[in-house]
Protein backbone atom coordinates (compact mmCIF):
# COMPACT_ATOMS: atom_id res chain seq x y z
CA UNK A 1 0.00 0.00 0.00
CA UNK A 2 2.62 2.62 0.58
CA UNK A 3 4.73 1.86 -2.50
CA UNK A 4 1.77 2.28 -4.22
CA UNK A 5 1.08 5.88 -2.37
CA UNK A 6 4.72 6.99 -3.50
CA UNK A 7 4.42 6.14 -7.38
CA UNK A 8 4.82 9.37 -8.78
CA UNK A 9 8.25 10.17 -6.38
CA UNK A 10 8.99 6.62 -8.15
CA UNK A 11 9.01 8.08 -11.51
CA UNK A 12 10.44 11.48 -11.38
CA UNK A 13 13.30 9.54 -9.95
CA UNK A 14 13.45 7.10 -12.79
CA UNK A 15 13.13 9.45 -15.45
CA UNK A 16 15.66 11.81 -13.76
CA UNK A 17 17.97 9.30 -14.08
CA UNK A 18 17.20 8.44 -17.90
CA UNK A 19 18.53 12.36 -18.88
CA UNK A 20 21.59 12.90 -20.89
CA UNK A 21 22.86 15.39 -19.09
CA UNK A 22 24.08 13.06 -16.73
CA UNK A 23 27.33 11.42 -18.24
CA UNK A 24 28.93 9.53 -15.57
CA UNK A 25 27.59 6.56 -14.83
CA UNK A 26 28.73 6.01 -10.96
CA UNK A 27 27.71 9.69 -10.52
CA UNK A 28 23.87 9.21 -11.73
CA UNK A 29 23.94 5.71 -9.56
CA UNK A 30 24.99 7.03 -6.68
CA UNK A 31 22.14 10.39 -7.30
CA UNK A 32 19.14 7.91 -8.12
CA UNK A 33 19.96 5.25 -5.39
CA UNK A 34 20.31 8.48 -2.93
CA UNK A 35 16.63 9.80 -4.46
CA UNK A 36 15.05 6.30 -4.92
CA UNK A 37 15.80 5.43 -1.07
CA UNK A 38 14.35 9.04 0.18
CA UNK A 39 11.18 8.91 -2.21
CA UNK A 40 9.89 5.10 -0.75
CA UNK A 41 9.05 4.62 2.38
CA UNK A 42 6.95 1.91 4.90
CA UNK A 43 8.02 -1.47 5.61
CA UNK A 44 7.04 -4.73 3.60
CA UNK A 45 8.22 -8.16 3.15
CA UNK A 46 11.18 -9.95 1.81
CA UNK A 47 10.55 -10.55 -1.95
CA UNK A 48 8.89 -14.12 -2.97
CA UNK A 49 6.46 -15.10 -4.98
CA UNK A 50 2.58 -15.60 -3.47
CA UNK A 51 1.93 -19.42 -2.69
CA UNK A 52 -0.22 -21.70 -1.23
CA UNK A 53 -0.56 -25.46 -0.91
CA UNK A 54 -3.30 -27.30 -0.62
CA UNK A 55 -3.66 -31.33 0.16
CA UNK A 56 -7.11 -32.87 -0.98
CA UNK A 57 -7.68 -36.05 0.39
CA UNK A 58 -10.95 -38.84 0.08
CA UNK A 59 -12.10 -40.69 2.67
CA UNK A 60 -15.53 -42.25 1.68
CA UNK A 61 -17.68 -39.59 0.68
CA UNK A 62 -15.81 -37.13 2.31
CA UNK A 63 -13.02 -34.95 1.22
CA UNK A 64 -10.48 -33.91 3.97
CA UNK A 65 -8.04 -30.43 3.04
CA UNK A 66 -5.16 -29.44 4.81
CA UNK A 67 -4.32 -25.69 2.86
CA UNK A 68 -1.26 -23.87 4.30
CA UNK A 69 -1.30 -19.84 3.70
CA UNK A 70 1.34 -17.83 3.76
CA UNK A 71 1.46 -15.18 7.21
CA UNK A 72 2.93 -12.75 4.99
CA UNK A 73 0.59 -12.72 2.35
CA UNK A 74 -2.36 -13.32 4.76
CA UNK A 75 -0.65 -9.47 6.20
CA UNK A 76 -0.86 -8.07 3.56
CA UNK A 77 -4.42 -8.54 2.82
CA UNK A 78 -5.86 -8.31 6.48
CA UNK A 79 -3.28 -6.39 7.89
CA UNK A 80 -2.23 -8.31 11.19
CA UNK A 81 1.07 -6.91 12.10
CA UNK A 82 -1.60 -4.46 14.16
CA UNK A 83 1.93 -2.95 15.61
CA UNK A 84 3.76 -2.86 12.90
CA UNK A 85 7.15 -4.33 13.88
CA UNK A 86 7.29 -6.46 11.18
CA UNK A 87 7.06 -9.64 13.33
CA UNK A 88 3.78 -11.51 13.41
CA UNK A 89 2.94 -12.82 16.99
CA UNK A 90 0.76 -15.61 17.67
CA UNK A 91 -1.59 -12.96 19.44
CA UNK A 92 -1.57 -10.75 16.64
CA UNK A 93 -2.81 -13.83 13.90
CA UNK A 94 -4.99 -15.14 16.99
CA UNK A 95 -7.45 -12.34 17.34
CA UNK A 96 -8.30 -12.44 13.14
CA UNK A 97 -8.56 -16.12 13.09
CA UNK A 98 -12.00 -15.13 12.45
CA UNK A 99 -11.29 -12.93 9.51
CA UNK A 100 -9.00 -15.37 8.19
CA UNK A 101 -11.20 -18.03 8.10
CA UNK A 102 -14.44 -16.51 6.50
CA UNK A 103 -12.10 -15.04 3.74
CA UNK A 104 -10.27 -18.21 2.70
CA UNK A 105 -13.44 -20.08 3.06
CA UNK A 106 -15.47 -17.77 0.69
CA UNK A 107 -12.83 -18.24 -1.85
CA UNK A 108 -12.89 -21.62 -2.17
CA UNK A 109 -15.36 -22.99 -3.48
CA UNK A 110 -15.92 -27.01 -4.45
CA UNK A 111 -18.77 -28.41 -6.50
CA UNK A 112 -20.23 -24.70 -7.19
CA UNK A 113 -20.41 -24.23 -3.26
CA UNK A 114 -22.97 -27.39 -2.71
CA UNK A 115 -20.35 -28.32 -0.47
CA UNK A 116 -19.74 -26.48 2.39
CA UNK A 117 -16.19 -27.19 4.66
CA UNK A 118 -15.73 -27.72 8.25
CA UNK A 119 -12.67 -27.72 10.13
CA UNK A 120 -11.63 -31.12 11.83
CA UNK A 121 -9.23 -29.15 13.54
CA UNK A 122 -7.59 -26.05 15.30
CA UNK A 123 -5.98 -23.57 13.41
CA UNK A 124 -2.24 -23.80 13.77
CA UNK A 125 1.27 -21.61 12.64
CA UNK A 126 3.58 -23.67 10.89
CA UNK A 127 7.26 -22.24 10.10
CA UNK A 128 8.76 -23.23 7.11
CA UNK A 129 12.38 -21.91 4.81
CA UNK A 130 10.57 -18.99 3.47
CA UNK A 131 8.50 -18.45 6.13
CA UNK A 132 5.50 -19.12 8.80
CA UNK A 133 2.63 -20.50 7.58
CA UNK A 134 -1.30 -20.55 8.98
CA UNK A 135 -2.47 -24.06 9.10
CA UNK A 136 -6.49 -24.87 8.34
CA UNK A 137 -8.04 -28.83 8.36
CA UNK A 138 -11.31 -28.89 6.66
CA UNK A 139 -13.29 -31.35 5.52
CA UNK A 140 -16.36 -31.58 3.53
CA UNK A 141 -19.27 -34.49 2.88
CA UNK A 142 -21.53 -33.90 -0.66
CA UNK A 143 -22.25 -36.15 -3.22
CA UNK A 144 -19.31 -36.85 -4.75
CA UNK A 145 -18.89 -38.46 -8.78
CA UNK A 146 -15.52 -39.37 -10.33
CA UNK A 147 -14.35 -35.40 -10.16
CA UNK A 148 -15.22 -32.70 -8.38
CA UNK A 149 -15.10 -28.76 -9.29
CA UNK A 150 -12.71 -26.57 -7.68
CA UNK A 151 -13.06 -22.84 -7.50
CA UNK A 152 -9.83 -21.44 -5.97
CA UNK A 153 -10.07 -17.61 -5.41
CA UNK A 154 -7.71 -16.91 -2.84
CA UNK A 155 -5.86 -13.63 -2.94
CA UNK A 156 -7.47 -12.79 -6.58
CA UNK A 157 -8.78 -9.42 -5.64
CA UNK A 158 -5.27 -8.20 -4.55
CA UNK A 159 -2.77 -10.43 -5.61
CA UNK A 160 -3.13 -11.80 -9.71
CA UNK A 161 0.22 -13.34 -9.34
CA UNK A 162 -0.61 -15.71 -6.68
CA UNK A 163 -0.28 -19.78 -7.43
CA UNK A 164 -2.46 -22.40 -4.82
CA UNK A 165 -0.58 -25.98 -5.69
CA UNK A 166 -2.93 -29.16 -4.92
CA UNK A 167 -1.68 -32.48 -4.20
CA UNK A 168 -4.90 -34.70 -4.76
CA UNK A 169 -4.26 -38.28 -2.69
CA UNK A 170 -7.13 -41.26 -3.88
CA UNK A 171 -5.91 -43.73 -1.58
CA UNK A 172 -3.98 -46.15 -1.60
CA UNK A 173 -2.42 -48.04 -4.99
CA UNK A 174 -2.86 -44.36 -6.53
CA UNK A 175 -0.26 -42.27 -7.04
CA UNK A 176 -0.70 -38.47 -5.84
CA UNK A 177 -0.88 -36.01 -8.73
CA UNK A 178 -0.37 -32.20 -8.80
CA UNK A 179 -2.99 -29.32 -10.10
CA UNK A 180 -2.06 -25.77 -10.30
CA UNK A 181 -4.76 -23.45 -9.17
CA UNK A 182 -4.97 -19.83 -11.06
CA UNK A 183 -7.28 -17.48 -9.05
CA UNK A 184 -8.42 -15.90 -11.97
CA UNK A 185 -8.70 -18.97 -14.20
CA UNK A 186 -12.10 -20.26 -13.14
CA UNK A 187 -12.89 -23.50 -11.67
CA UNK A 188 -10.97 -26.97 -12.82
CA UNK A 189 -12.10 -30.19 -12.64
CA UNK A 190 -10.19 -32.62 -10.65
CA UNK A 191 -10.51 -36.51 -11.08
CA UNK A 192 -11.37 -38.80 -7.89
CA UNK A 193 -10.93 -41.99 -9.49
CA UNK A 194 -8.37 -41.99 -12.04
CA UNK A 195 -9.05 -45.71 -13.45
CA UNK A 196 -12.91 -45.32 -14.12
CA UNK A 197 -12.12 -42.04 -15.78
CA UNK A 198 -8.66 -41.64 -17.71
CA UNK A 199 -10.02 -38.32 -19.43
CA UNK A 200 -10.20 -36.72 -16.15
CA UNK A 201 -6.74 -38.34 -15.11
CA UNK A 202 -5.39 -36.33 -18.19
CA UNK A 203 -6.82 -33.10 -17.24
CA UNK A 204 -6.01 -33.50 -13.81
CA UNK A 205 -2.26 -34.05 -14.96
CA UNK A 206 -2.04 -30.40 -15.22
CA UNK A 207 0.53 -30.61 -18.27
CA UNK A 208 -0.99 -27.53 -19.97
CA UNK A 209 -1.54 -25.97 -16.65
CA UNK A 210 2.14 -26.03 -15.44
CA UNK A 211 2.86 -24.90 -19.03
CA UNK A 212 1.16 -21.56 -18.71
CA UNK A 213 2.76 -21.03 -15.33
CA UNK A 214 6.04 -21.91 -16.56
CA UNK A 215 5.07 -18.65 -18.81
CA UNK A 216 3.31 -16.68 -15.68
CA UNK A 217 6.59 -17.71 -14.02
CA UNK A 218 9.00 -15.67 -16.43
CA UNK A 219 6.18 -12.71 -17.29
CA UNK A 220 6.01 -11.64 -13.41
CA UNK A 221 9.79 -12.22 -12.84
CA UNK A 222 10.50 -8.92 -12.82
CA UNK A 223 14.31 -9.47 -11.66
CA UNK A 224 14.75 -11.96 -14.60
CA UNK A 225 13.38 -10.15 -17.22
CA UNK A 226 16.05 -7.26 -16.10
CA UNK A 227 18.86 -9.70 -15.88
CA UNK A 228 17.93 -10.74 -19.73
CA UNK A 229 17.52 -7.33 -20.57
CA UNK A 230 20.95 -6.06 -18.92
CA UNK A 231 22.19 -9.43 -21.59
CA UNK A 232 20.35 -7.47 -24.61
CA UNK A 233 21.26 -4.08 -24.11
CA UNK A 234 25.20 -4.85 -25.78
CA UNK A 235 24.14 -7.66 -28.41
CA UNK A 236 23.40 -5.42 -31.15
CA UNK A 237 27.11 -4.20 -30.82
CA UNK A 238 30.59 -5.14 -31.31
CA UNK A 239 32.89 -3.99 -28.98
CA UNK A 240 35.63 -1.75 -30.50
CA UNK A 241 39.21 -3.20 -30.38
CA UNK A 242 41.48 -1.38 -28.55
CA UNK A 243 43.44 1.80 -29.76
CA UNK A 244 47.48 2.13 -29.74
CA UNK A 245 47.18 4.00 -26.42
CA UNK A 246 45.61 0.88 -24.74
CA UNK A 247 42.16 2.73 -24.77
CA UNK A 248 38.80 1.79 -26.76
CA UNK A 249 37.62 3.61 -29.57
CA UNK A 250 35.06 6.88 -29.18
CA UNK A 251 32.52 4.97 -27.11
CA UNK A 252 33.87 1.26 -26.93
CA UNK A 253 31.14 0.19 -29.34
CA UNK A 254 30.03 -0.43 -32.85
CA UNK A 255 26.88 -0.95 -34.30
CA UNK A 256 26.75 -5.13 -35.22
CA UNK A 257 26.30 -5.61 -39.28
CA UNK A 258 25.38 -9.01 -39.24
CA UNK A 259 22.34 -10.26 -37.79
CA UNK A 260 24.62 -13.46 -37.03
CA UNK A 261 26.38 -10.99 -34.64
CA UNK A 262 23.22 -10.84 -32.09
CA UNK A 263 21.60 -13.48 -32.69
CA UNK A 264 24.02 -16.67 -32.29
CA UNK A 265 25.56 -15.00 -28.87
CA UNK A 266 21.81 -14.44 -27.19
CA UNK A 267 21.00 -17.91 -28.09
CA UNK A 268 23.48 -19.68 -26.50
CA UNK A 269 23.00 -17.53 -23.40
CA UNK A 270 19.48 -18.78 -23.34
CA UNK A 271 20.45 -22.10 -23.41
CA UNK A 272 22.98 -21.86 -20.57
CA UNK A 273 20.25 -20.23 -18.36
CA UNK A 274 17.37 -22.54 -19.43
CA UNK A 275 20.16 -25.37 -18.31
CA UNK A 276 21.20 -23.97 -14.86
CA UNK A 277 17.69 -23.46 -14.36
CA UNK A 278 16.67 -27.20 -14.90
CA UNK A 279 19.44 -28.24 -13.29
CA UNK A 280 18.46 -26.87 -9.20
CA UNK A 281 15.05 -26.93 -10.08
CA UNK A 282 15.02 -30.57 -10.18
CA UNK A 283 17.44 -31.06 -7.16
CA UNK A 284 15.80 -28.62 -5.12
CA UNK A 285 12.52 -30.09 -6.31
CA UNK A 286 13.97 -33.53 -5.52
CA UNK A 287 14.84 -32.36 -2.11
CA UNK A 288 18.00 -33.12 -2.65
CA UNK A 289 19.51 -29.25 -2.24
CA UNK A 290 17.78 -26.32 0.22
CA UNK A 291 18.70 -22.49 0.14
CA UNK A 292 16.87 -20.25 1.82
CA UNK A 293 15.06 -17.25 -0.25
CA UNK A 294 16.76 -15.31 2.24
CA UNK A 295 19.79 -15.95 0.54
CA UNK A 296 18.61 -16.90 -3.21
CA UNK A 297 16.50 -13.42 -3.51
CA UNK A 298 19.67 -10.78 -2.59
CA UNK A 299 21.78 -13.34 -5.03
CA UNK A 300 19.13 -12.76 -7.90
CA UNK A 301 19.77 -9.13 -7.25
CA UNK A 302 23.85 -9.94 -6.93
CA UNK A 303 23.78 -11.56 -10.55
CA UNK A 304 21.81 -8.31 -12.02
CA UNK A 305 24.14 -5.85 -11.02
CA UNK A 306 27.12 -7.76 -12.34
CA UNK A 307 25.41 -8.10 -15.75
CA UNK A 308 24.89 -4.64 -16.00
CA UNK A 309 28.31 -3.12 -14.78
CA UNK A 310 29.51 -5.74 -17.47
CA UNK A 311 28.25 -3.05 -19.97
CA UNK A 312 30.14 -0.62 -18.37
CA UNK A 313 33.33 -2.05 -18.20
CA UNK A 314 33.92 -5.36 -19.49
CA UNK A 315 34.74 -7.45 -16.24
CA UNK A 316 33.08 -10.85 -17.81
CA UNK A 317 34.64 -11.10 -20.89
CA UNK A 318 34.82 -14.71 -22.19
CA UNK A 319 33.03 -16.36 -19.26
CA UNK A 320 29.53 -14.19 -20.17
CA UNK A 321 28.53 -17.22 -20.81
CA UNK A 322 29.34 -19.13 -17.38
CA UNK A 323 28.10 -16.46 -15.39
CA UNK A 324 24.66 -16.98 -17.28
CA UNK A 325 24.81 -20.16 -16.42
CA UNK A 326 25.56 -19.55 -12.85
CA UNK A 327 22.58 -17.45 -12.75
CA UNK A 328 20.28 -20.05 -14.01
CA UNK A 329 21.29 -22.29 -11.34
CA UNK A 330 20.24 -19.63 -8.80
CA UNK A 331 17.36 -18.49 -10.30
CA UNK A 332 16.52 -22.18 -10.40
CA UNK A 333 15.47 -22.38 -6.50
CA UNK A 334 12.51 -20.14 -6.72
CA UNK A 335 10.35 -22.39 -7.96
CA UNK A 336 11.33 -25.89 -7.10
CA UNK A 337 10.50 -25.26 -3.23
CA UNK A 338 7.06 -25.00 -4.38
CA UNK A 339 7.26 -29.23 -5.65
CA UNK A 340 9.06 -30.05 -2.43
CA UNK A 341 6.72 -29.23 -0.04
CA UNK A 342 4.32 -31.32 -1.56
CA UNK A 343 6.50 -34.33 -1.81
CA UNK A 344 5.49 -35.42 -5.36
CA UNK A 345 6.24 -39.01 -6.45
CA UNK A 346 9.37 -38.87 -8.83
CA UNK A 347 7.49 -39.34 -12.08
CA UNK A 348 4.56 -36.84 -10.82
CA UNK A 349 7.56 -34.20 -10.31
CA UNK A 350 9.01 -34.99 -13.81
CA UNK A 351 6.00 -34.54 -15.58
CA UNK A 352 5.51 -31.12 -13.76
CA UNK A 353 9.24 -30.17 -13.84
CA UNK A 354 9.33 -31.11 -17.97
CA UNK A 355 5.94 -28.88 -18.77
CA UNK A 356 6.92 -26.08 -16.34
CA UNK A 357 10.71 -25.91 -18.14
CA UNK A 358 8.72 -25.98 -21.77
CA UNK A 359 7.00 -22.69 -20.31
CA UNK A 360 9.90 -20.86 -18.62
CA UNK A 361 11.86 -21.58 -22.10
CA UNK A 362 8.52 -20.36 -24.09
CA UNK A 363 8.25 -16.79 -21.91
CA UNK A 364 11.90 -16.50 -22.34
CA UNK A 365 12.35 -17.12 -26.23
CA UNK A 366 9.05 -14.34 -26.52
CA UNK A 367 10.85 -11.64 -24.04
CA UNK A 368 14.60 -12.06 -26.32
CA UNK A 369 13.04 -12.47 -29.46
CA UNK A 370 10.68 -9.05 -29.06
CA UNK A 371 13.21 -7.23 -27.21
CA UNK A 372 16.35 -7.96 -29.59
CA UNK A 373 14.17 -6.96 -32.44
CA UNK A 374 13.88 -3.21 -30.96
CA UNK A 375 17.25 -2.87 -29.88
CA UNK A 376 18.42 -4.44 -33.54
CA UNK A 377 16.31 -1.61 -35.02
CA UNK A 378 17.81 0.98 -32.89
CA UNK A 379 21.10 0.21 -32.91
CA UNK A 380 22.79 2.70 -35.57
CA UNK A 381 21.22 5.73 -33.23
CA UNK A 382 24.52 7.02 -32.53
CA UNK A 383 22.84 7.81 -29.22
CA UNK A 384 22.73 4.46 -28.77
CA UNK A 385 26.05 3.13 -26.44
CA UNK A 386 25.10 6.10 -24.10
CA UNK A 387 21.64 6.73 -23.59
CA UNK A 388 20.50 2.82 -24.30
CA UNK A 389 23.36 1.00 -22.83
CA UNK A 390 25.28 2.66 -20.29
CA UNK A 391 22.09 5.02 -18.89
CA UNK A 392 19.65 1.78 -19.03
CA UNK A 393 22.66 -0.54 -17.58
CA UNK A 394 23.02 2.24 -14.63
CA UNK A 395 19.44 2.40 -14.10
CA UNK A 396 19.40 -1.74 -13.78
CA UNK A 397 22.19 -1.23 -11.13
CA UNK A 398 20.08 1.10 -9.26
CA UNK A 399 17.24 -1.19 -9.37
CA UNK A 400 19.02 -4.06 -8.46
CA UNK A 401 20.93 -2.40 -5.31
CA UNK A 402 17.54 -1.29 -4.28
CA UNK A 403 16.24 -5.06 -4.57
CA UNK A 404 19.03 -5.86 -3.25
CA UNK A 405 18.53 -3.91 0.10
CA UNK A 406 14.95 -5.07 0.21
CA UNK A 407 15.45 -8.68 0.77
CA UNK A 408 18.53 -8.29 2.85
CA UNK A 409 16.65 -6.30 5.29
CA UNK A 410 13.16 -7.41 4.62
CA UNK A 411 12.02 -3.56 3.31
CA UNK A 412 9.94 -1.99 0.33
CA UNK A 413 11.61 0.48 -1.17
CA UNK A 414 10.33 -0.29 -4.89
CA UNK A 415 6.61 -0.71 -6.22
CA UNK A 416 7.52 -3.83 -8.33
């Protein structure tokens, strides 16, 4: 809510930094991070992405639910930290259990609300790696076919970005399966009994579903996107070779000829990323490697800031490369906690690993391929090295050092 109140200081910040007149690069960081810090104010929390998971059980004719919410995200709706110290108490999330529960009960809905949940149990806190977590058992008893519509609404009014995950159990001899639940998709049908209905086992695969959020993953990924970007920004150019003197020509850079030039370079970068990744999203995923976002966020931020002074002065050289790759196999975490909580089956996690991968690759390829189209139309502006590379790889530095402080110190300093 504050960020949002302190927009327009946002802006005038950004777009003081974007003027010509400022020619030094360190100079206009060191400005914008100064008027970026003053211009955002109010506490938040640590950067992650919104998630819930839900467990649907049957028993009979019942269904049993165990849903985990985030605190933090429950905060930020329903405002609990009543004393603002940033530290939920069990007092605090006590004395709304009531408002909790008739909100996250009105937006979730199962057979077009002819069934109605009770709890089976006390609410409870849970902590987990990326946080404390409110606890609800419910259970529900309707007439009940070989699937059953779910309406998951949680967080849609204030939150589009938000993911519920739901293992569905069907007893024993039947593997668990995995659904992704979009708030503002609608309802999905979920199958009960897998071997009387294999159409409904398909659906309830969730293949296309982890597709589109392997797209949704890379659209909202704000940090990524400028970490690809900060890649872009030099690979319509060729760097100049170095003068007699030891020093680079007028500006260091020359417009590319060859569409060879950009292309072939951005595409192997892609690939490296896409590989790192795959490569901790399945062991994390696996449970097999754990990091903290508490240390994977400020890292994100780490890797940005490196990209970009690499426009600035070349400090990567020939291992541009590795350190893509290196940021793939951070970036990879941020997703694959999300499968390990639920403790998937190993070919359950596969299929959801291989369909989410086909979507992060997808969102990528359409972010490079539109992007590197501008900048390849752009490129002879002989405005370009300055204003488009060195003022837009100074602004990512300022971003990212602002990110940067945010999850380090849990704050909200940025709108995004």
């Amino acid at each position: 809510m504050n960020a949002l109140r302190h927009r327009s200081r946002s802006l005038a910040a950004l777009r003081f930094l974007r003027r010509p007149s400022i020619g030094r690069p360190w100079l206009a960081l060191s400005i914008a991070a100064a008027v970026l810090l003053l211009s955002f104010g109010g506490p938040a929390q640590a950067h992650k992405a919104s998630d819930a998971y839900l467990q649907l059980r049957q028993q009979g004719d019942a269904l049993t639910l165990r849903w985990d919410i985030s605190l933090r995200d429950l905060d930020t709706l329903l405002e609990l930290d009543r004393n603002d110290d940033q530290q939920l108490a069990w007092g605090e999330v006590k004395a709304r259990l009531g408002d909790i529960r008739a909100y996250a009960l009105a937006h979730l809905r199962v057979q077009q609300g002819a069934c109605a949940w009770t709890e089976t149990a006390p609410p409870a806190v849970e902590p987990r790696v990326d946080g404390s977590y409110l606890v609800l058992q419910l259970q529900t008893q309707c007439a009940l076919g070989d699937t059953v519509d779910i309406d998951y609404r949680l967080f849609r009014e204030v939150d589009p970005t938000h993911r519920g995950l739901l293992r569905i159990d069907r007893g024993v001899g039947t593997a668990p399966s995995l659904q992704p639940l979009d708030p503002t998709a609608g309802p999905v049908s979920v199958a009960l009994d897998v071997r009387a209905d294999s159409a409904a086992a398909r659906r309830t695969s969730g293949g296309t579903r982890f597709f589109q959020d392997g797209v949704h993953h890379i659209l909202i990924g704000y940090d990524h996107i400028l970490f690809l970007l900060c890649l872009l920004l030099p690979a319509v150019l060729v760097r100049r070779e170095a003068g007699s003197d030891g020093a680079a020509g007028s500006n260091g850079w020359k417009p590319a000829t060859r569409w060879q030039q950009a292309v072939w370079p951005m595409v192997g970068m892609v690939t490296m990323f896409t590989l790192g990744h795959s490569i901790t999203l399945a062991l994390a995923g696996l449970g097999w490697v754990s990091l903290s976002p508490r240390v994977i966020e400020p890292a994100i931020a780490l890797t940005i800031i490196v990209a970009a002074l690499d426009n600035l002065v070349p400090v990567l050289r020939q291992y541009r490369r590795v350190f893509t790759f290196l940021f793939g196999l951070i970036h990879g975490f941020g997703f694959a906690g999300v499968l390990a909580e639920l403790d998937l089956p190993t070919g359950s996690f596969v299929a959801a690993l291989l369909h989410f991968n086909l979507g992060v690759e997808a969102g990528q390829l359409l972010i490079v391929t539109l992007a590197l189209a501008v900048l390849w139309f752009v490129r002879r502006w002989r405005g370009y090295p300055r204003v488009v590379l060195q003022s837009g790889s100074v602004l990512a530095i300022g971003v990212a050092a602002l990110w940067f402080v945010e999850r380090v110190f849990d704050l909200k300093l940025l709108p995004f």
